[in-house]
C-alpha atoms as a PDB file:
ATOM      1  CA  UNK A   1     -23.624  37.944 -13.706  1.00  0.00           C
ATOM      2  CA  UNK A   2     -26.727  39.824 -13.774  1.00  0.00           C
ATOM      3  CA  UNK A   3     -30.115  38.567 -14.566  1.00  0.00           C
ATOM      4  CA  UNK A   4     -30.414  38.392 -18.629  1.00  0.00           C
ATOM      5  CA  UNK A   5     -32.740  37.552 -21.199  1.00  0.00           C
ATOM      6  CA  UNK A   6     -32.103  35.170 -24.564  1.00  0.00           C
ATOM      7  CA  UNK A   7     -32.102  36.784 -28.170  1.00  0.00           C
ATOM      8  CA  UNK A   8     -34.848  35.796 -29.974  1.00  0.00           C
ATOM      9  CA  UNK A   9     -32.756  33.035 -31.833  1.00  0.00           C
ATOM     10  CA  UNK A  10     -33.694  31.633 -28.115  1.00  0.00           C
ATOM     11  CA  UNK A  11     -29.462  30.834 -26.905  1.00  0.00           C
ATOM     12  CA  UNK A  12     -27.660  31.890 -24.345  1.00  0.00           C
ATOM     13  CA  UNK A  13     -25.049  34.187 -25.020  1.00  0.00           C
ATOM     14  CA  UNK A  14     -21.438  32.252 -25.202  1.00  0.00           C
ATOM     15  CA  UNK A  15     -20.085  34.120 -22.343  1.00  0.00           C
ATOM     16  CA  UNK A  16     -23.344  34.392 -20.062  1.00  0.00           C
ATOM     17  CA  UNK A  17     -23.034  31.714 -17.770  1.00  0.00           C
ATOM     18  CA  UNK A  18     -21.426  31.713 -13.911  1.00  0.00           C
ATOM     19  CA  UNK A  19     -17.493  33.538 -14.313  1.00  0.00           C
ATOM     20  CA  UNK A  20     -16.126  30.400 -12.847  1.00  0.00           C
ATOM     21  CA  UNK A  21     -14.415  28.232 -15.638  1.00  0.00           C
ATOM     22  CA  UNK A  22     -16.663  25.278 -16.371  1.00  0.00           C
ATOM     23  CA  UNK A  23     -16.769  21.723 -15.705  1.00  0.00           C
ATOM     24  CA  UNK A  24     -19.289  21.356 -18.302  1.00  0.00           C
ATOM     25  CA  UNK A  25     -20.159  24.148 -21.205  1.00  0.00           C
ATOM     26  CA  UNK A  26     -22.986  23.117 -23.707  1.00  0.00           C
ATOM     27  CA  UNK A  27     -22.836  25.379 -26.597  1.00  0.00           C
ATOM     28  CA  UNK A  28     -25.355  26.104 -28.786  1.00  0.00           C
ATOM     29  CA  UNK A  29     -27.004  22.606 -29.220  1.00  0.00           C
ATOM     30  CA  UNK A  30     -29.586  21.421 -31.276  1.00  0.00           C
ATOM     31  CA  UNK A  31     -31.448  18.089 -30.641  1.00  0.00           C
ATOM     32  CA  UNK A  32     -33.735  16.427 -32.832  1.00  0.00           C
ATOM     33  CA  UNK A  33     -35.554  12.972 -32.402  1.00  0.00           C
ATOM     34  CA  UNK A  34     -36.035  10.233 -34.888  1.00  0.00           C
ATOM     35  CA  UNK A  35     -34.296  12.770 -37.582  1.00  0.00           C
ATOM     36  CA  UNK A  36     -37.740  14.827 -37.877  1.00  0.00           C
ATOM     37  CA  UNK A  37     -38.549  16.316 -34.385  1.00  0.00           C
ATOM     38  CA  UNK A  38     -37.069  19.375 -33.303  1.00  0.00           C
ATOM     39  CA  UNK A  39     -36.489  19.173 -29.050  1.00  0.00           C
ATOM     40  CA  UNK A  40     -33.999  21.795 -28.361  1.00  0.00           C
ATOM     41  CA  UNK A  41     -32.921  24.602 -30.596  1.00  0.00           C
ATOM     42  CA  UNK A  42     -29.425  26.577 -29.604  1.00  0.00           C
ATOM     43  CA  UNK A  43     -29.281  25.732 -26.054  1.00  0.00           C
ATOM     44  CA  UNK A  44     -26.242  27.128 -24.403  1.00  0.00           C
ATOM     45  CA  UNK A  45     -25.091  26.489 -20.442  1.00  0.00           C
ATOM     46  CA  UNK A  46     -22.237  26.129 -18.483  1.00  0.00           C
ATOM     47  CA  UNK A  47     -21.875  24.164 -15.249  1.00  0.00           C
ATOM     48  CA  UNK A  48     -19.077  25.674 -13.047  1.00  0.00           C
ATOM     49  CA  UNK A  49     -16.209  23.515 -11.207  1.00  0.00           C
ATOM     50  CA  UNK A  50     -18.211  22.879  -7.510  1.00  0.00           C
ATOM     51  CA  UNK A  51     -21.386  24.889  -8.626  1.00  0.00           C
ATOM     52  CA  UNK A  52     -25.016  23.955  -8.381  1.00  0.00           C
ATOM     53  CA  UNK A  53     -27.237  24.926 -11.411  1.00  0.00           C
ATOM     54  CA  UNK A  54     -30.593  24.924 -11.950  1.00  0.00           C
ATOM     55  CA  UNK A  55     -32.381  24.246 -15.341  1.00  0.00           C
ATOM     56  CA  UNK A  56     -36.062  25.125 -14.682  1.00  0.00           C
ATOM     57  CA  UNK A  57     -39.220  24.901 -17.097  1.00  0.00           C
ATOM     58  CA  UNK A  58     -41.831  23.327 -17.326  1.00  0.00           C
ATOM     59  CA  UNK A  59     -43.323  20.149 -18.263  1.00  0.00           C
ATOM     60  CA  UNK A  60     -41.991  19.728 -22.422  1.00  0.00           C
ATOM     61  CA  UNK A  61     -39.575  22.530 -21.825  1.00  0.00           C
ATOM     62  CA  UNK A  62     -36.305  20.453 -22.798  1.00  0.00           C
ATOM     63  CA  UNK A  63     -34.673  20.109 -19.830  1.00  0.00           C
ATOM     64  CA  UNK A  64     -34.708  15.901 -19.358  1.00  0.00           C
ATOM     65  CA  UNK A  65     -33.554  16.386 -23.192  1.00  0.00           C
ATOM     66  CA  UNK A  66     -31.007  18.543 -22.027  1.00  0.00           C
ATOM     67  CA  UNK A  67     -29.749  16.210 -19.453  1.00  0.00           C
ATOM     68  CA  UNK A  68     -29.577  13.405 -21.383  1.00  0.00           C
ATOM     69  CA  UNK A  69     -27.634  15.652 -24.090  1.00  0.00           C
ATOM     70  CA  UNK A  70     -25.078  15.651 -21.624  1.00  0.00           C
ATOM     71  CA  UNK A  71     -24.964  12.256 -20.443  1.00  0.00           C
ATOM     72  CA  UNK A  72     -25.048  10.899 -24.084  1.00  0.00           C
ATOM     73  CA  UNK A  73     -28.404   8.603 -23.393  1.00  0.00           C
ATOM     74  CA  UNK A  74     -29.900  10.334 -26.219  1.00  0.00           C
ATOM     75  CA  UNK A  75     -29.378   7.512 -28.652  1.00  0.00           C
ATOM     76  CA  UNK A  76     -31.222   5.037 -26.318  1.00  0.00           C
ATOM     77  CA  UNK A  77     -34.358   7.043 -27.400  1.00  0.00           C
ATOM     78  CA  UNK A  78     -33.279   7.738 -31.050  1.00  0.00           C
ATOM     79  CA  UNK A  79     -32.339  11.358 -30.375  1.00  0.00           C
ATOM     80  CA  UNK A  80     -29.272  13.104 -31.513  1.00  0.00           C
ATOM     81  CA  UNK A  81     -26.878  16.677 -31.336  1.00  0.00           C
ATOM     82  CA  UNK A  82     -27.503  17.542 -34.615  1.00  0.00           C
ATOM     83  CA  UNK A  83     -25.699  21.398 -33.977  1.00  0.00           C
ATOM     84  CA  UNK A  84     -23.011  22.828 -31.635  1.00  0.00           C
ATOM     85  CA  UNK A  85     -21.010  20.963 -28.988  1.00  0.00           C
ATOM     86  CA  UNK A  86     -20.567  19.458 -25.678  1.00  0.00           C
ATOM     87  CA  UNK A  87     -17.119  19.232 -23.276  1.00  0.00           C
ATOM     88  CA  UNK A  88     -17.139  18.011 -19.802  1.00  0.00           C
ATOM     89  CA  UNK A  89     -13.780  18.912 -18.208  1.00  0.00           C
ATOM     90  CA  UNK A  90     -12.554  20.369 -21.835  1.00  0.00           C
ATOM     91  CA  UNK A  91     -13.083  17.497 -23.681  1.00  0.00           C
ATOM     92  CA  UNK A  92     -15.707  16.905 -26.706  1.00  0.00           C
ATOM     93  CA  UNK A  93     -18.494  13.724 -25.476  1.00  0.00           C
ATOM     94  CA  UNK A  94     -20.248  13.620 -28.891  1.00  0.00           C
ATOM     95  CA  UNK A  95     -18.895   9.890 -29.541  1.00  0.00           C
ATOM     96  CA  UNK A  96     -19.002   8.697 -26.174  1.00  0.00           C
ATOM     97  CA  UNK A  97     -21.309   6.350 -24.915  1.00  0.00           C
ATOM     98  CA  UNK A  98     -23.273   6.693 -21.323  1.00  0.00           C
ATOM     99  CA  UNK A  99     -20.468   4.141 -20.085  1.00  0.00           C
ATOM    100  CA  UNK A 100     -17.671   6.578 -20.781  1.00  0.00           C
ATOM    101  CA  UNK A 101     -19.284   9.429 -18.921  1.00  0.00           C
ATOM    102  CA  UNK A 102     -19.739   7.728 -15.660  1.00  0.00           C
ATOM    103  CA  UNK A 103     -15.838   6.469 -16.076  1.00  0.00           C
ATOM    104  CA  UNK A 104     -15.371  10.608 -16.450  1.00  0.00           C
ATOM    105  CA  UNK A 105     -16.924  10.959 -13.294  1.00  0.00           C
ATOM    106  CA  UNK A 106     -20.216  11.957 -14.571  1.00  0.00           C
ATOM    107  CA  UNK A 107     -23.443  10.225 -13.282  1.00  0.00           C
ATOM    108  CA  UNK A 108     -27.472  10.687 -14.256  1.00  0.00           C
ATOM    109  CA  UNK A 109     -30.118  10.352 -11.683  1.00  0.00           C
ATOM    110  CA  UNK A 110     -32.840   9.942 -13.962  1.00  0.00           C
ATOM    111  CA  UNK A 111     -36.690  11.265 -13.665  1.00  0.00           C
ATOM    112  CA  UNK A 112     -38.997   8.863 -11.678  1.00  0.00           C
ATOM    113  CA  UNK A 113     -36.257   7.327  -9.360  1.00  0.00           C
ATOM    114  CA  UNK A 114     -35.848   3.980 -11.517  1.00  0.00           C
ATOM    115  CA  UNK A 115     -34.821   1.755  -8.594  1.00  0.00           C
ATOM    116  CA  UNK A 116     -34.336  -2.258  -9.115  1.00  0.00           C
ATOM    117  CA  UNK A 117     -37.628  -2.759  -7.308  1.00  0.00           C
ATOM    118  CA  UNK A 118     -36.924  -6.647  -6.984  1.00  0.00           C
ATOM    119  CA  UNK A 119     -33.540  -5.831  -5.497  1.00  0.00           C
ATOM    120  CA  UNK A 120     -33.059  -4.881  -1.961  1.00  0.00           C
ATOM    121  CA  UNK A 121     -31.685  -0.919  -0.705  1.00  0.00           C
ATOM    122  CA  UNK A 122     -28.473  -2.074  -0.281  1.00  0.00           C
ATOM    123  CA  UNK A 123     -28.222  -4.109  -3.801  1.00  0.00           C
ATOM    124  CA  UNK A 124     -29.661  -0.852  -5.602  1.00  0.00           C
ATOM    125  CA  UNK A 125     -26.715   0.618  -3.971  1.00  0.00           C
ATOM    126  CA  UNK A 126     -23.840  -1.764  -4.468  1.00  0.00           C
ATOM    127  CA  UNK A 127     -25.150  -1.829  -8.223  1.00  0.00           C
ATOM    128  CA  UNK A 128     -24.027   1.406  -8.197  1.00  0.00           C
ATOM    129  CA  UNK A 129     -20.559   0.505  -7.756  1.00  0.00           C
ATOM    130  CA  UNK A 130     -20.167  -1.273 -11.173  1.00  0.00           C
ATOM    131  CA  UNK A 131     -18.590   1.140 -13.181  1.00  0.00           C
ATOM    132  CA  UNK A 132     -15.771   0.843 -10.382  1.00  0.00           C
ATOM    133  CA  UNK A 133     -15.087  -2.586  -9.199  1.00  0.00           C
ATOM    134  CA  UNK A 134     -14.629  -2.458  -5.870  1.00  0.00           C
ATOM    135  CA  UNK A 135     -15.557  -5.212  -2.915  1.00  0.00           C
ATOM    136  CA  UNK A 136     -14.657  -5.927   0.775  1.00  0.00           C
ATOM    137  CA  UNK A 137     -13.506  -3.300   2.844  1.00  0.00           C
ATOM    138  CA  UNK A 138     -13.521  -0.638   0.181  1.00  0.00           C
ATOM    139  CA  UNK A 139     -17.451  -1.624  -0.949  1.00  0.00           C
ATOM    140  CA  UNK A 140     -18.300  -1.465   2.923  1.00  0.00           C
ATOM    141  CA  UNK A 141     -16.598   1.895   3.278  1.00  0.00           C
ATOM    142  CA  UNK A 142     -18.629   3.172  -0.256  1.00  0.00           C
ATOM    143  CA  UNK A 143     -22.112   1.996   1.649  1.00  0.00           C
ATOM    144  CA  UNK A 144     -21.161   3.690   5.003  1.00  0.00           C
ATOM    145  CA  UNK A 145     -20.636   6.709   3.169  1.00  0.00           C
ATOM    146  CA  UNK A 146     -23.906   6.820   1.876  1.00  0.00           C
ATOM    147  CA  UNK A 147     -25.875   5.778   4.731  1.00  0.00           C
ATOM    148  CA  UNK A 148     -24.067   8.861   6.044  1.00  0.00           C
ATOM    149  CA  UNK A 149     -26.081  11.406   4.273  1.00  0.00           C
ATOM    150  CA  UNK A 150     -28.975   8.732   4.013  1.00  0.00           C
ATOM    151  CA  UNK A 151     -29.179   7.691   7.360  1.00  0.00           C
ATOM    152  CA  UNK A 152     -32.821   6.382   6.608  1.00  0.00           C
ATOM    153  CA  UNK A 153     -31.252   4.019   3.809  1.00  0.00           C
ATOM    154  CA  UNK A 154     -29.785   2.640   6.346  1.00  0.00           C
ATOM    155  CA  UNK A 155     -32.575   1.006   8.276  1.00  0.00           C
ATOM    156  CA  UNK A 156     -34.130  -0.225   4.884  1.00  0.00           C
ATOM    157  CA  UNK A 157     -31.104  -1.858   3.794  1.00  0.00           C
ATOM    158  CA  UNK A 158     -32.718  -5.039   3.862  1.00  0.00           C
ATOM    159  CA  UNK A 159     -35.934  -4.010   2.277  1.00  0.00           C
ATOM    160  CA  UNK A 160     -36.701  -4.443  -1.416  1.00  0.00           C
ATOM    161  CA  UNK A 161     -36.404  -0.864  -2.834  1.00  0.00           C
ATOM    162  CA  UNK A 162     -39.704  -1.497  -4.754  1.00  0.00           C
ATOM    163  CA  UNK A 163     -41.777  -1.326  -1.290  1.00  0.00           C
ATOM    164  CA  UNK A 164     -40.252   1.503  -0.117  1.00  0.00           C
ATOM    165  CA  UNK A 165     -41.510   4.856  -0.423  1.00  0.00           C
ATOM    166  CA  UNK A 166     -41.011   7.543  -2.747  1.00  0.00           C
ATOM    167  CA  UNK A 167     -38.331   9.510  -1.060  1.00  0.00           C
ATOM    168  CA  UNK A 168     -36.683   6.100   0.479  1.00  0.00           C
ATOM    169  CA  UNK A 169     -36.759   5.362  -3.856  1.00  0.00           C
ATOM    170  CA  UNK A 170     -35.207   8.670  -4.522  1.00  0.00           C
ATOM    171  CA  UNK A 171     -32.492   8.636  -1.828  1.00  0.00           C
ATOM    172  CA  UNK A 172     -31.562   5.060  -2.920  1.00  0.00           C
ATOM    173  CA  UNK A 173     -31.574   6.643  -6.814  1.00  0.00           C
ATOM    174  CA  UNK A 174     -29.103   9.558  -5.661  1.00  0.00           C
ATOM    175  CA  UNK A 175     -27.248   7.167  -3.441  1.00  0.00           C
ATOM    176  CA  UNK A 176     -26.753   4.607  -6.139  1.00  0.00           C
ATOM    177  CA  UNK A 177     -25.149   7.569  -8.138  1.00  0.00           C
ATOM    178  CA  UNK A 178     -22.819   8.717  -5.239  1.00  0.00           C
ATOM    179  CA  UNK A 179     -21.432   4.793  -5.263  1.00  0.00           C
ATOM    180  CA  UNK A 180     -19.580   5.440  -8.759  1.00  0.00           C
ATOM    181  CA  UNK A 181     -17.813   8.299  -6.743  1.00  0.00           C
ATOM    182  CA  UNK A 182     -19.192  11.189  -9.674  1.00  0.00           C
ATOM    183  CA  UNK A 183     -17.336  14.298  -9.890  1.00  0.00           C
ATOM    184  CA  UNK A 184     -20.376  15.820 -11.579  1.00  0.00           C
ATOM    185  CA  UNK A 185     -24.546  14.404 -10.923  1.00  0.00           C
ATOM    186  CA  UNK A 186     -27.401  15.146 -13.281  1.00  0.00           C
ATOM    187  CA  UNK A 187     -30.344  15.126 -11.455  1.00  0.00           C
ATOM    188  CA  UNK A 188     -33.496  15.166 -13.104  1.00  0.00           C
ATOM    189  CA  UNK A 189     -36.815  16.113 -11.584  1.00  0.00           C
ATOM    190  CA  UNK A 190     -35.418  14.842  -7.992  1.00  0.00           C
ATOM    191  CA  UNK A 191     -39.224  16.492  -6.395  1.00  0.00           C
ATOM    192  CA  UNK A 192     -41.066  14.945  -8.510  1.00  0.00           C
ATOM    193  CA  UNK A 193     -44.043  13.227  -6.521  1.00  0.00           C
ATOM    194  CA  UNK A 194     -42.660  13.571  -3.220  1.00  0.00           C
ATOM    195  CA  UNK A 195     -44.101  15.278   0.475  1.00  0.00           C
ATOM    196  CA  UNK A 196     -42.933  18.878   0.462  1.00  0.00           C
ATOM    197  CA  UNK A 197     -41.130  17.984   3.590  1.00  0.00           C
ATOM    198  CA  UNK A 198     -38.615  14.930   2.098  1.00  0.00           C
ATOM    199  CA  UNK A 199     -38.246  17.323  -0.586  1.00  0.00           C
ATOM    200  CA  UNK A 200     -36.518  19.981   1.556  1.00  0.00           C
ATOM    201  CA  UNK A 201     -35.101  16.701   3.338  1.00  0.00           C
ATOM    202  CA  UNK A 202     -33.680  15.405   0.202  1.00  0.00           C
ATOM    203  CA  UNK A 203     -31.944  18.881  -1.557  1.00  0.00           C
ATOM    204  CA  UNK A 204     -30.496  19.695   2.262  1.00  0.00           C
ATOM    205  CA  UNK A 205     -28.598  16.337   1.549  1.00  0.00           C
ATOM    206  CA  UNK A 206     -27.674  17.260  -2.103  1.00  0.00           C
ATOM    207  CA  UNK A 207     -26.341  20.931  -0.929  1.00  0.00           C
ATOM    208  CA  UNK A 208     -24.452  19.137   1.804  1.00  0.00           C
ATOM    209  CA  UNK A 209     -22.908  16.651  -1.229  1.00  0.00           C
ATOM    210  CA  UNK A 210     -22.013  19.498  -3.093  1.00  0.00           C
ATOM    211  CA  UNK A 211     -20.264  21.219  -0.410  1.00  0.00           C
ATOM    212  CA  UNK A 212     -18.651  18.310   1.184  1.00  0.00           C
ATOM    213  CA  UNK A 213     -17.910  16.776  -1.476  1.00  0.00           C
ATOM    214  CA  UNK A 214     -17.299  19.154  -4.032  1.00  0.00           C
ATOM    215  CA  UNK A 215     -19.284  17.801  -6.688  1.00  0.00           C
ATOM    216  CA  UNK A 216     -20.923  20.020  -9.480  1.00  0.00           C
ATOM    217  CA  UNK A 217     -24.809  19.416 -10.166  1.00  0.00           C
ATOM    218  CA  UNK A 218     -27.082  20.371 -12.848  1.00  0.00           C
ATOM    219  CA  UNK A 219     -30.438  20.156 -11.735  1.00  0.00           C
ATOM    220  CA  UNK A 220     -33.578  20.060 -14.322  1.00  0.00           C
ATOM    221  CA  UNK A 221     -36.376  20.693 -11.909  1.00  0.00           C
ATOM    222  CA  UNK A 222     -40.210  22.139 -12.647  1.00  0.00           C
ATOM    223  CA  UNK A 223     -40.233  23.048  -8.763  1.00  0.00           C
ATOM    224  CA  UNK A 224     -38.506  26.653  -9.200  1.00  0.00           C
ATOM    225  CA  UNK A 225     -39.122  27.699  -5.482  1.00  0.00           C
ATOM    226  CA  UNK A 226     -37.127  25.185  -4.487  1.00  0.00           C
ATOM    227  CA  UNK A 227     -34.496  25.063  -6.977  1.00  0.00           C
ATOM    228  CA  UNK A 228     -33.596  28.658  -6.641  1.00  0.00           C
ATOM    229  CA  UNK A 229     -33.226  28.281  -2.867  1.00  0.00           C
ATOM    230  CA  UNK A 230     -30.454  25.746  -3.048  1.00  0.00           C
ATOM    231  CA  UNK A 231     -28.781  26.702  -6.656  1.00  0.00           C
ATOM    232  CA  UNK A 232     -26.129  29.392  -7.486  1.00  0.00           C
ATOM    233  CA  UNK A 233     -27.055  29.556 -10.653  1.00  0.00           C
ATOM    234  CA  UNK A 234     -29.885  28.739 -13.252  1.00  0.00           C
ATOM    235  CA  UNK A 235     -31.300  28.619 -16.850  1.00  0.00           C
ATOM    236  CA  UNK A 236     -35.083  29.083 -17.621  1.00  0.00           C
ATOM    237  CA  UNK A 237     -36.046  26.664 -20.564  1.00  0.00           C
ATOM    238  CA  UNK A 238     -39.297  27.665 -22.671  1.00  0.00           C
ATOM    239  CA  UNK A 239     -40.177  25.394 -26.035  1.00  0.00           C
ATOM    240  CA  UNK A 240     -36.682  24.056 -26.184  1.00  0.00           C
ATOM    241  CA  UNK A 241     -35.258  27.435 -25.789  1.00  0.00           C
ATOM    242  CA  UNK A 242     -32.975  29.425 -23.169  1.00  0.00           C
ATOM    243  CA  UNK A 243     -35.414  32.540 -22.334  1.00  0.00           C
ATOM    244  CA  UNK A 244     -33.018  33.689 -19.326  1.00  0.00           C
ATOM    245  CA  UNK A 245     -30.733  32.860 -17.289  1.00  0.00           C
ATOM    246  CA  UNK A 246     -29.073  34.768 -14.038  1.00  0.00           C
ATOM    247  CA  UNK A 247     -27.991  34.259 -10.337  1.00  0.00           C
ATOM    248  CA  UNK A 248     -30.569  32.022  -8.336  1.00  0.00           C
ATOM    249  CA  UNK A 249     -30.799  35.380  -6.515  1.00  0.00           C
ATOM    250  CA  UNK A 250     -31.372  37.340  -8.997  1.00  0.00           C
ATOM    251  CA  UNK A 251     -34.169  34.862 -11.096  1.00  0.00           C
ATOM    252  CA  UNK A 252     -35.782  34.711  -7.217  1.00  0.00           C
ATOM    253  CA  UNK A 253     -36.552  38.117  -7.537  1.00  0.00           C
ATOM    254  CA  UNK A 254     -37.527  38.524 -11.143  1.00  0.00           C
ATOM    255  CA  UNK A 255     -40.885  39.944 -11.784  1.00  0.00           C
ATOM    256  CA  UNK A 256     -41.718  37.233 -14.578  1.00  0.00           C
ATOM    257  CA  UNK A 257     -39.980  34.768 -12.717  1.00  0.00           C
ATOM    258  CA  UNK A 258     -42.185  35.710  -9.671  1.00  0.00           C
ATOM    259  CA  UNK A 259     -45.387  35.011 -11.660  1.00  0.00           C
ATOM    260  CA  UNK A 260     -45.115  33.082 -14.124  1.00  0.00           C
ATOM    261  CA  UNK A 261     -43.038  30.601 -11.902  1.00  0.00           C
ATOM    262  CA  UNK A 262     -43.631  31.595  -8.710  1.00  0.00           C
ATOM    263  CA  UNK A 263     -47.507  31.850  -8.604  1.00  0.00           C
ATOM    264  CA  UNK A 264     -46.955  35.205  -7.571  1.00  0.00           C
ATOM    265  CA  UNK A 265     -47.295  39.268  -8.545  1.00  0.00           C
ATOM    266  CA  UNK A 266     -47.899  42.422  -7.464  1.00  0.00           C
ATOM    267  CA  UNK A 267     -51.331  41.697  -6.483  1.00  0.00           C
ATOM    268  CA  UNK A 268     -50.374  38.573  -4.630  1.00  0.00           C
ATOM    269  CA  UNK A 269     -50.230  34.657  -5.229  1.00  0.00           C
ATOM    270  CA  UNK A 270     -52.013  33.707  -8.261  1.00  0.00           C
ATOM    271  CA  UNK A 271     -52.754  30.247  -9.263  1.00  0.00           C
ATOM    272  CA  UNK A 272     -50.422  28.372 -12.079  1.00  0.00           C
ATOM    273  CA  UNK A 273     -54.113  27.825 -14.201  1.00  0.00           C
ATOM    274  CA  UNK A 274     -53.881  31.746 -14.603  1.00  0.00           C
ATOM    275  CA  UNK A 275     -50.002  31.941 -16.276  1.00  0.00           C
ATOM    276  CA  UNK A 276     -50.147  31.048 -19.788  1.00  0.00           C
ATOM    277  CA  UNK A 277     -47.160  30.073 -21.649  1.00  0.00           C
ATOM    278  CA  UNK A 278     -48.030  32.111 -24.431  1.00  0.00           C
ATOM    279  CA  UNK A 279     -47.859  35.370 -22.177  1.00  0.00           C
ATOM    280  CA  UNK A 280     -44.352  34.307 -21.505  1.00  0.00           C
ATOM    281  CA  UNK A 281     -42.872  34.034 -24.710  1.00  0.00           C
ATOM    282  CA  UNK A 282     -44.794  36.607 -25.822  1.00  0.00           C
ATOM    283  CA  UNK A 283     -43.233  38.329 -22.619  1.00  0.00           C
ATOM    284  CA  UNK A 284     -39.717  37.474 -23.081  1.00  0.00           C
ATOM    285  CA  UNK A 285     -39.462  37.048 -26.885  1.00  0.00           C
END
C-alpha cells in the first residue's frame, strides 16, 4: 500500500490498511466521553493476522483512546463508540467487557507500566495468569517462558516490582501480558520515560514476540523514530483524526513525516519547539 493521506472528513479509507486480512479492523469509530466530549471522530485501522502496527501522534492525539476502543476499557472512564464498529477475529466487541477480550486472546499493556508495586516480579507475573487458571508445572513453564525474553526479570524475581526500575516495570508490564498467552497485545506508550538504550532493548524483545510467537501488535507510541523502525505498518493520528497512514517504510521517508515527526527537513534536524500542529493540519487537511 502506498503512503496516503485522510479526506478531510479525517478517516481512513475502508480498504487502506495492510492487504493482509485482519485480525482486528476498526471502522469508522467515533468516541465521545461523558456523552459531551468528542475524542475520536471516524477513525478507521486494521491490524493484520502476525503484523506489527504503529499508531503514532502526539500527546492528545487519540491513540490511548483508540486502544482502549479496542480493548473495551472505555466504560471504566465513562467513554463510549458512539459511531461505526469494531471486530477482532470477525466478530463485533461492542458489548463485551475487558474480561471477554483477554479470554479472545487479546491483552492491553497500558501507558505508565501499572505494576502491583507491593507485589514482587514474579507475583506481577503469575497475576497475569488469571484469566487462565493454570498452576504447577504448567505456571512454572508460563514464567520460564518469560524470563526467556526477559532474562533480567529473572534476577528480580524476588524483588518488589515497585523498586525496580522503569524498564524492569515495563518488562514485568509486557511480561504480565504474555502470561494470559494473547494472540493479539495493545501496547500503549511502551517508551515512555525510559533510557534510549532499554528502549531499543525492550521493542528488540517485542519484534522477537511477534515473530516467534506470531502475535499481532498495535502499538500507540509518540516516539515515531522508533516505531517506524520495528512496525510494518502505521497510522498517523492528529486531533482525533487519521491524517495518513502507509508502510513504516514509506511514512519513514515522508517529507512531513520527516519534520514534523522526525525533527528533521531539508535543511537538517530542527527542534520539535519549531513544528506546530497547526502547520500540519493545515498541511495535510
Amino acid at each position: 500500500m502506498n503512503l496516503s493521506v485522510a479526506p478531510a472528513v479525517g478517516s481512513a479509507a475502508a480498504g487502506s490498511g495492510p492487504e493482509t486480512a485482519p485480525v482486528l479492523a476498526v471502522k469508522n469509530i467515533e468516541v465521545v466521553y461523558n456523552s459531551v466530549i468528542l475524542v475520536l471522530r471516524g477513525v478507521s485501522l486494521e491490524v493484520p493476522q502476525g503484523g506489527i502496527v504503529a499508531l503514532l501522534g502526539g500527546n492528545g492525539a487519540g491513540k490511548s483512546t483508540t486502544l482502549k476502543s479496542v480493548s473495551t476499557l472505555l466504560a471504566s472512564e465513562r467513554g463510549a463508540v458512539t459511531k461505526g464498529s469494531i471486530e477482532f477475529r470477525g466478530k463485533r466487541t461492542d458489548n463485551l467487557m475487558p474480561g471477554d477480550m483477554v479470554g479472545m486472546g487479546m491483552v492491553q499493556v497500558m501507558e505508565g507500566r501499572r505494576c502491583f508495586a507491593h507485589l514482587t516480579v514474579e507475583e506481577n507475573l503469575t497475576a497475569g495468569a488469571y484469566a487462565r487458571p493454570i498452576k504447577g508445572k504448567e505456571l512454572n513453564d508460563a514464567l520460564e517462558r518469560v524470563y526467556a525474553y526477559f532474562p533480567r526479570l529473572k534476577e528480580r524475581r524476588s524483588s518488589l516490582a515497585g523498586y525496580t526500575s522503569g524498564g524492569e516495570q515495563q518488562m514485568t508490564a509486557i511480561g504480565r501480558a504474555m502470561m494470559a498467552k494473547p494472540s493479539m497485545l495493545l501496547l500503549d506508550e511502551p517508551s515512555m520515560g525510559l533510557a534510549p538504550q532499554i528502549v531499543v532493548e525492550i521493542f528488540e524483545i517485542v519484534r522477537e514476540l511477534n515473530q516467534k510467537e506470531g502475535v499481532s501488535i498495535l502499538l500507540a507510541e509518540q516516539n515515531t523514530n522508533v516505531a517506524l523502525k520495528y512496525s510494518d505498518y502505521g497510522y498517523i493520528l492528529e486531533s482525533g483524526r487519521i491524517m495518513m497512514d502507509g508502510s513504516a517504510k514509506a511514512l519513514a521517508e515522508n517529507k512531513d513525516v520527516k519534520e514534523f515527526y522526525l525533527g528533521m527537513s531539508s535543511e537538517g534536524r530542527k527542534s520539535f519547539r519549531d513544528m506546530k500542529s497547526y502547520r500540519r493540519r493545515k498541511r495535510w487537511i
